[in-house]
PDB file of N, CA and C in Angstrom:
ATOM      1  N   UNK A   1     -24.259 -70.360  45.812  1.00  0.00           N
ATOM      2  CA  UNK A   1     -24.215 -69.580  44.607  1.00  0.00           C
ATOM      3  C   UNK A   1     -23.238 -70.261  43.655  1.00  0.00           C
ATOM      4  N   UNK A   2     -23.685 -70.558  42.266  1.00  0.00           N
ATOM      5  CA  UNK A   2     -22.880 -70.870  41.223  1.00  0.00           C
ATOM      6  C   UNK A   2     -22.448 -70.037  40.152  1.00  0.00           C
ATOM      7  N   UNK A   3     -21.591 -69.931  39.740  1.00  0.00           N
ATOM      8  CA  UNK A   3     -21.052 -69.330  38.717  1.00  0.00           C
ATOM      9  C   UNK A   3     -20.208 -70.192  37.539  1.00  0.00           C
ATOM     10  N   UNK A   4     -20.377 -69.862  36.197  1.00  0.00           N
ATOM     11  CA  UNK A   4     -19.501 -70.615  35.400  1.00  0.00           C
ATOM     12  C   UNK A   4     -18.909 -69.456  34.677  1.00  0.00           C
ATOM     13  N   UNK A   5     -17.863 -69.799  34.505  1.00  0.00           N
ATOM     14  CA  UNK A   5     -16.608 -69.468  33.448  1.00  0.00           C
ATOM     15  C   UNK A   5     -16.115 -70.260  32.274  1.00  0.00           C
ATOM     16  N   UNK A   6     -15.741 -69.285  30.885  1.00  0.00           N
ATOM     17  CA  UNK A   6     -14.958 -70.108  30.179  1.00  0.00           C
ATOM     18  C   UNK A   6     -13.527 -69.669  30.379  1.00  0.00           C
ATOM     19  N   UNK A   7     -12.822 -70.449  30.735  1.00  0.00           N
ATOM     20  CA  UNK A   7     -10.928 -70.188  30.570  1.00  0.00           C
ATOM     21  C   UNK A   7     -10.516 -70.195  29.703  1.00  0.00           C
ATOM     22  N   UNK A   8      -9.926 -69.627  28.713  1.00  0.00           N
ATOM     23  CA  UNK A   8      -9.079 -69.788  27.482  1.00  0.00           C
ATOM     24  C   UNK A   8      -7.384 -69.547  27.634  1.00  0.00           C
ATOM     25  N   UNK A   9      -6.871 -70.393  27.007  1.00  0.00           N
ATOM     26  CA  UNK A   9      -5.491 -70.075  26.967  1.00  0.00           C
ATOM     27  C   UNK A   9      -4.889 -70.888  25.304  1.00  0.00           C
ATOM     28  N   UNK A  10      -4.124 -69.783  24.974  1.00  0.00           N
ATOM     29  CA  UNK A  10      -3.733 -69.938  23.948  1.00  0.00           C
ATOM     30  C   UNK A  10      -2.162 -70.038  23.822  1.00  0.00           C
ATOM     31  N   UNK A  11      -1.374 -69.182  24.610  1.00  0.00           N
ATOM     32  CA  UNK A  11      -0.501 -68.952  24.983  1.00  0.00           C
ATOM     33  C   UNK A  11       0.161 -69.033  26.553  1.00  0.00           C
ATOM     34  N   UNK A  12       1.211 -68.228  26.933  1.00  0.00           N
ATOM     35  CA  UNK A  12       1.496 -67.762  28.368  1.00  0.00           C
ATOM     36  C   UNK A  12       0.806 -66.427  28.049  1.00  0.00           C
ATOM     37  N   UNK A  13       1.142 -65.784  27.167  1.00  0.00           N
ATOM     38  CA  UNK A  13       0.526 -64.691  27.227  1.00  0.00           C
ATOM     39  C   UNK A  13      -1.019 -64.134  27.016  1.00  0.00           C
ATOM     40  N   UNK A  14      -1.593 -65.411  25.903  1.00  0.00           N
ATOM     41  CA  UNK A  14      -2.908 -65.071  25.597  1.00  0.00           C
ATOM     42  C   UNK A  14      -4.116 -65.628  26.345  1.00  0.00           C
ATOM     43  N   UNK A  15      -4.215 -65.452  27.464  1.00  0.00           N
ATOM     44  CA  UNK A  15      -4.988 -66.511  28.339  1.00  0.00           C
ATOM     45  C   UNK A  15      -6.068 -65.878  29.548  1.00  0.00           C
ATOM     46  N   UNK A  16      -6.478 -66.522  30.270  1.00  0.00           N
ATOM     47  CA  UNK A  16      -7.390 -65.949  31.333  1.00  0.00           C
ATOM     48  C   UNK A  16      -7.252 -66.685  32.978  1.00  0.00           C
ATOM     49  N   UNK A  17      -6.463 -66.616  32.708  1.00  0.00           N
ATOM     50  CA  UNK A  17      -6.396 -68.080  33.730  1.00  0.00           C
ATOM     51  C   UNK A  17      -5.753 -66.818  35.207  1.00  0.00           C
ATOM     52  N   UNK A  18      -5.687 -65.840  34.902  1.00  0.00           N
ATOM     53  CA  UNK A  18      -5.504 -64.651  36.176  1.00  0.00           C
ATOM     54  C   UNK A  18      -7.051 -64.958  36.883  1.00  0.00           C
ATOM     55  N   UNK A  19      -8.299 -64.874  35.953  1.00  0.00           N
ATOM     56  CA  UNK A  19      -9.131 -64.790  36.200  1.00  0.00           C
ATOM     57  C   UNK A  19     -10.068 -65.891  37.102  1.00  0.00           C
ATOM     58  N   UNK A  20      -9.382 -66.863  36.563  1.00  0.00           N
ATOM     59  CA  UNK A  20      -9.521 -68.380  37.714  1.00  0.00           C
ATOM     60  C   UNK A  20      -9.263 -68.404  38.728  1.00  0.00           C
ATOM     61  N   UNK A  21      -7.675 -67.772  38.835  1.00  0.00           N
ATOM     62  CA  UNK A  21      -7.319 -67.576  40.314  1.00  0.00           C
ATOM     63  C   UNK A  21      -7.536 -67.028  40.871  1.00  0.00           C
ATOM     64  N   UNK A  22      -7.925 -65.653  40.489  1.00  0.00           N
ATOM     65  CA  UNK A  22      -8.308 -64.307  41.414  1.00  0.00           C
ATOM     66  C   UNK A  22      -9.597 -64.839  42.214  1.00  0.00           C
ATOM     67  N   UNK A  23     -10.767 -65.891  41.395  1.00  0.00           N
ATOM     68  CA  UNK A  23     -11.873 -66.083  41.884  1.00  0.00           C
ATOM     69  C   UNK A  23     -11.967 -67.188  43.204  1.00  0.00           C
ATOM     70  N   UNK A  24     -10.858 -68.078  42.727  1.00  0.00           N
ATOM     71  CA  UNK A  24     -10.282 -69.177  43.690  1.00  0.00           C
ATOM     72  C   UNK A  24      -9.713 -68.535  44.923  1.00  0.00           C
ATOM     73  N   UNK A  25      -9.093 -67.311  45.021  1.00  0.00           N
ATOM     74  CA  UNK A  25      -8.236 -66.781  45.985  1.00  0.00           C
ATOM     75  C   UNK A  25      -9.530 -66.265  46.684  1.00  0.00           C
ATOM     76  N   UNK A  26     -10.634 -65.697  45.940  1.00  0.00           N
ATOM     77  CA  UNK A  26     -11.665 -65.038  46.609  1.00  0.00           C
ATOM     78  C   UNK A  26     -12.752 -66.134  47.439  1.00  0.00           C
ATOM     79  N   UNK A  27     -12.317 -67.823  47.241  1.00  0.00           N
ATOM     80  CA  UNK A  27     -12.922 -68.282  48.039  1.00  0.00           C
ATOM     81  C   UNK A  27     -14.035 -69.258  47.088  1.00  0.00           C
ATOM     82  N   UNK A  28     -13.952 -68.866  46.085  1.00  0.00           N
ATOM     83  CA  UNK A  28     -14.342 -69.499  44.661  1.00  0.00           C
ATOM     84  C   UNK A  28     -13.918 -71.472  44.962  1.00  0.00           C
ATOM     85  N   UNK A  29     -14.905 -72.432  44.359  1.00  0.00           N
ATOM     86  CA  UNK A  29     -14.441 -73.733  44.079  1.00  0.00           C
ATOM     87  C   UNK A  29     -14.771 -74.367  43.030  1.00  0.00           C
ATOM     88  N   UNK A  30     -13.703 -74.872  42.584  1.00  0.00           N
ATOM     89  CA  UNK A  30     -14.130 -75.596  41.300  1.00  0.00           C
ATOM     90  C   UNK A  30     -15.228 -77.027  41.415  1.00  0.00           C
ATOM     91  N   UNK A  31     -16.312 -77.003  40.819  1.00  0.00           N
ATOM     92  CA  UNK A  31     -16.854 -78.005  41.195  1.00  0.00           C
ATOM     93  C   UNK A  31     -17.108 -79.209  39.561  1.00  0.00           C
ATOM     94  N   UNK A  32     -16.739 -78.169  38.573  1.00  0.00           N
ATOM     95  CA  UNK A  32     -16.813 -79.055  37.508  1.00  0.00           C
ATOM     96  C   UNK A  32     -15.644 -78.563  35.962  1.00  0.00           C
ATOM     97  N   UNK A  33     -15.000 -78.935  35.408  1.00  0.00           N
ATOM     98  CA  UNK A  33     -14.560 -78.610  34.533  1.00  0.00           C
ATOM     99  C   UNK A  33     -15.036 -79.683  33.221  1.00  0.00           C
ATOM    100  N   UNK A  34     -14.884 -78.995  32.168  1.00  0.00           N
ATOM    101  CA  UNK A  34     -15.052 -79.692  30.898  1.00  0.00           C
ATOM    102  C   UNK A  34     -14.363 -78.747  29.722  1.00  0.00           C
ATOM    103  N   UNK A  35     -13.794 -79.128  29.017  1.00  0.00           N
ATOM    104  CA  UNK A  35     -12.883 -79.290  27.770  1.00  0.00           C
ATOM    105  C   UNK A  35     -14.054 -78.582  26.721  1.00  0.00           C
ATOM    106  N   UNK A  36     -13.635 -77.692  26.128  1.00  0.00           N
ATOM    107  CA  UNK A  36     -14.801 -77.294  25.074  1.00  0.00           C
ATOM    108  C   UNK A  36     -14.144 -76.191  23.834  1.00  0.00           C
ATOM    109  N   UNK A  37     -12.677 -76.473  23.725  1.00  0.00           N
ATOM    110  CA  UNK A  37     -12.283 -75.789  22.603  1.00  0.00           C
ATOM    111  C   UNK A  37     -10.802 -76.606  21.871  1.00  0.00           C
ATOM    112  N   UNK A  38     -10.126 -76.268  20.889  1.00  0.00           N
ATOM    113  CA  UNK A  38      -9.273 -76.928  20.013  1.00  0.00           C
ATOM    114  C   UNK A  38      -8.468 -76.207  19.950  1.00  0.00           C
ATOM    115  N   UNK A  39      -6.813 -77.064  19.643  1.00  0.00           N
ATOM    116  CA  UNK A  39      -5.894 -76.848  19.264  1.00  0.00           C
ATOM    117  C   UNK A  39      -6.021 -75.514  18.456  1.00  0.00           C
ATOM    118  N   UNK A  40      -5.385 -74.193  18.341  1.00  0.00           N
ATOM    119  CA  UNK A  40      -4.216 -73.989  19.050  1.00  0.00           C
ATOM    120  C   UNK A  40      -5.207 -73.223  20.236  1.00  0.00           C
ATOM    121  N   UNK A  41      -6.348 -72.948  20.604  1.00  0.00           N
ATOM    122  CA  UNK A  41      -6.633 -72.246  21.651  1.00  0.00           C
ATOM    123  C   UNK A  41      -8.038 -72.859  22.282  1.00  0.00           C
ATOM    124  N   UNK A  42      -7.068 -73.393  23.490  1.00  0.00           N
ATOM    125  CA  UNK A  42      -7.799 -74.602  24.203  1.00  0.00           C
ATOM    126  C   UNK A  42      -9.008 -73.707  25.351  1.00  0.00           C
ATOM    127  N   UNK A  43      -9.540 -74.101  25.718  1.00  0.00           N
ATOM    128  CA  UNK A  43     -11.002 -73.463  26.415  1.00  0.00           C
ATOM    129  C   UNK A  43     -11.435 -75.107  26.983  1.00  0.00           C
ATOM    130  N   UNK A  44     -12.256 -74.001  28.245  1.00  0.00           N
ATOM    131  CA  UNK A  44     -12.981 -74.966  29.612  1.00  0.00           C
ATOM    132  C   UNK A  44     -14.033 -74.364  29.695  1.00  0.00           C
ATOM    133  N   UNK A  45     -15.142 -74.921  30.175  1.00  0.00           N
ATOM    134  CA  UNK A  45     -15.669 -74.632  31.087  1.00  0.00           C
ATOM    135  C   UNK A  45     -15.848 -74.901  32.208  1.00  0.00           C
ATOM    136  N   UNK A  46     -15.876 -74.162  33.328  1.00  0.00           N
ATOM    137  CA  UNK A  46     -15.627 -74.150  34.595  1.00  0.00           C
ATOM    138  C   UNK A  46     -16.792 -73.973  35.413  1.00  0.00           C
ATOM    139  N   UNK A  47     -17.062 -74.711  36.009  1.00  0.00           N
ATOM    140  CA  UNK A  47     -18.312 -73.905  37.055  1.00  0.00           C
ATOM    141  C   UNK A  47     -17.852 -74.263  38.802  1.00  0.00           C
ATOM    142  N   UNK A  48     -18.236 -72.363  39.342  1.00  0.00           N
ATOM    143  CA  UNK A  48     -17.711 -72.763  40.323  1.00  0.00           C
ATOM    144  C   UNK A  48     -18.720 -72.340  41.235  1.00  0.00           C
ATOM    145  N   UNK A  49     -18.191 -72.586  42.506  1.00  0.00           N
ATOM    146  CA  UNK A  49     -19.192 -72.395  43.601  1.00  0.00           C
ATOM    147  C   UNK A  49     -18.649 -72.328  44.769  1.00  0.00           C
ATOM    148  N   UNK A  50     -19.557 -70.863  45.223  1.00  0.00           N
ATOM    149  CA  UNK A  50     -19.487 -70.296  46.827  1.00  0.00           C
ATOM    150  C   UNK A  50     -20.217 -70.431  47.929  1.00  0.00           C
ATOM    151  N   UNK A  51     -20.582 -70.563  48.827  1.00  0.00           N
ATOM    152  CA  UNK A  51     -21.493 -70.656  50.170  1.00  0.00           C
ATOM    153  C   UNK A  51     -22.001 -69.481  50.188  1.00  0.00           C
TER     154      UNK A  51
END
């Protein structure tokens, strides 16, 4: 099973990146990242994948 995410972080405070980990802790893997947003609020996309 795949799933993708976008991560955004703008800040420490303005960001999503709880949401990366929570999925990673759940067993979640990163299998691809790519860069897809600008200065001042940077963004990924992420795609991940479970068994």
């Amino acid at each position: 099973m795949q799933k993708a995410i976008t991560v955004k972080y703008q800040s420490d405070k303005n960001n999503n990146v709880d949401e990366l980990n929570q999925l990673l802790e759940e067993g979640w893997k990163v299998v691809s990242q790519s860069p897809v947003g600008l200065v001042p609020a940077v963004s990924s996309l992420v795609i991940l994948e479970k068994n």
